[in-house]
Protein backbone atom coordinates (compact mmCIF):
# COMPACT_ATOMS: atom_id res chain seq x y z
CA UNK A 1 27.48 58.61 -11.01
CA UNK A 2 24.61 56.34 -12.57
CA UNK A 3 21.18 55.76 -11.34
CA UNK A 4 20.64 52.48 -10.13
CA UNK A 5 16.95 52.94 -9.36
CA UNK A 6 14.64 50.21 -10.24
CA UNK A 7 11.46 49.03 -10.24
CA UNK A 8 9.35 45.46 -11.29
CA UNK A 9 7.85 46.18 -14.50
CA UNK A 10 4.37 45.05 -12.94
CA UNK A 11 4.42 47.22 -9.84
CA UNK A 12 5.22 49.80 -12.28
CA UNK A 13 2.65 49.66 -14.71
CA UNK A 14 -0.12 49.42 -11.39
CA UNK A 15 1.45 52.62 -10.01
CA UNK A 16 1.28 54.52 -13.75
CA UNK A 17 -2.63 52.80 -13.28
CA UNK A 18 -2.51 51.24 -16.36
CA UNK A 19 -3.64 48.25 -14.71
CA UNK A 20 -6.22 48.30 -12.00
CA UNK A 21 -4.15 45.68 -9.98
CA UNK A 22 -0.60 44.53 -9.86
CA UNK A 23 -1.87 41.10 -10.58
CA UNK A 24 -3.51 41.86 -13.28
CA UNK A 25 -0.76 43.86 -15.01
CA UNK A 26 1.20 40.72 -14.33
CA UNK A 27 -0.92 38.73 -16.09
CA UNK A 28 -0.84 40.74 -19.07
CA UNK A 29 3.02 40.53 -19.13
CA UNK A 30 2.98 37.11 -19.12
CA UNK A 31 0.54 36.76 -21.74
CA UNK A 32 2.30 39.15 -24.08
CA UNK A 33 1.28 42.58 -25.17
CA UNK A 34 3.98 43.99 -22.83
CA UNK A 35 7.81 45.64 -24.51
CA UNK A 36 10.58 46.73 -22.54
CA UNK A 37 12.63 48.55 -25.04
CA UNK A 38 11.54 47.34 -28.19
CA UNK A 39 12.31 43.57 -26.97
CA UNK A 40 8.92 41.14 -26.20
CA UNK A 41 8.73 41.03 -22.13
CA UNK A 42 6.91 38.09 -20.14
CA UNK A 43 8.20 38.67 -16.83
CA UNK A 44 6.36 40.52 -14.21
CA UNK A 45 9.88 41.32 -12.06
CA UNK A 46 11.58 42.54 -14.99
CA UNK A 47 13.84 45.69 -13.93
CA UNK A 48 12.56 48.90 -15.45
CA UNK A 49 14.44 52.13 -14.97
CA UNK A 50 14.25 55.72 -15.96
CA UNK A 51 13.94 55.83 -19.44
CA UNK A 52 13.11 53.33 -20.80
CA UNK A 53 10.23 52.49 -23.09
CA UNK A 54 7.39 50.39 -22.52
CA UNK A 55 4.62 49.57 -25.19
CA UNK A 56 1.45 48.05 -23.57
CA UNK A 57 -1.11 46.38 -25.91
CA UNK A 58 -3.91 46.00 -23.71
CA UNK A 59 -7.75 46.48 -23.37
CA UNK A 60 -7.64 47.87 -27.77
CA UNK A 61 -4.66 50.40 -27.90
CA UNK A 62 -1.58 50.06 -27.56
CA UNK A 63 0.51 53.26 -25.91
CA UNK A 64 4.16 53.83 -26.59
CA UNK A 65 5.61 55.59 -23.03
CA UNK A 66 8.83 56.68 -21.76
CA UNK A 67 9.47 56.12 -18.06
CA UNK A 68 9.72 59.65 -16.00
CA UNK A 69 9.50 58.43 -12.70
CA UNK A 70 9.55 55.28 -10.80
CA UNK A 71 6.82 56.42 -7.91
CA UNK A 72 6.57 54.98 -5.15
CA UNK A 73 2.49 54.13 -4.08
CA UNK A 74 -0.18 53.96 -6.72
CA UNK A 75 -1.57 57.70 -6.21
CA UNK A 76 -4.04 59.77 -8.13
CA UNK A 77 -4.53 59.74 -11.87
CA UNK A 78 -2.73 62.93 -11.77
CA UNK A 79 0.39 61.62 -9.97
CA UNK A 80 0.42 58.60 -12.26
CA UNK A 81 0.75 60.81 -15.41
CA UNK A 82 3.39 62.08 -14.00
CA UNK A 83 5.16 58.81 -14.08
CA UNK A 84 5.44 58.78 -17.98
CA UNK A 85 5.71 60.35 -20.98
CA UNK A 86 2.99 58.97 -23.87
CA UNK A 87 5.14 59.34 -26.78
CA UNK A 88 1.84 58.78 -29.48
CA UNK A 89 0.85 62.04 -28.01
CA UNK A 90 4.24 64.31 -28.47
CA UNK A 91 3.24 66.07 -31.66
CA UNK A 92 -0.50 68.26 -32.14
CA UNK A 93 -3.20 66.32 -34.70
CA UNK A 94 -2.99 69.12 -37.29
CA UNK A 95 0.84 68.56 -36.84
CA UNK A 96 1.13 65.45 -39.04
């Protein structure tokens, strides 16, 4: 059986709080910034799932994640973490 489980790629990146509104995290993928598995994304709606990865360019970084967790409300920083996996942060500094 597959997971079927989606979520708009805005709504998502509000509930992981990388944005402090869903309209401004659409604006951002609209303007560019935003990928949805390695492929440019400028559609708010776009479908993401568990799994995939999202690189957001925005406010001077840019974070490589993995999806964990749809969510379903934008909850506390600590819940949001939850949502994702940073994948710039996998290995220790002293490590590279």
């Amino acid at each position: 059986m597959t997971d079927t489980a989606e979520l708009r790629l805005d709504k998502w990146l509000f509930f992981a709080r990388l944005f402090k509104s869903r309209g401004a995290a659409a604006e951002r993928v609209e303007g560019g910034g935003i990928r949805l598995n390695g492929q440019p994304c400028r559609k708010p709606g776009k479908a993401v799932r568990v799994g995939d990865e999202i690189v957001v360019s925005a406010f001077g970084r840019v974070r490589a994640l993995r999806v964990l967790a749809l969510g379903t409300r934008r909850g506390p920083a600590s819940e949001a973490q939850g949502l994702y996996q940073d994948l710039g942060e996998d290995q220790p500094e002293d490590a590279i």
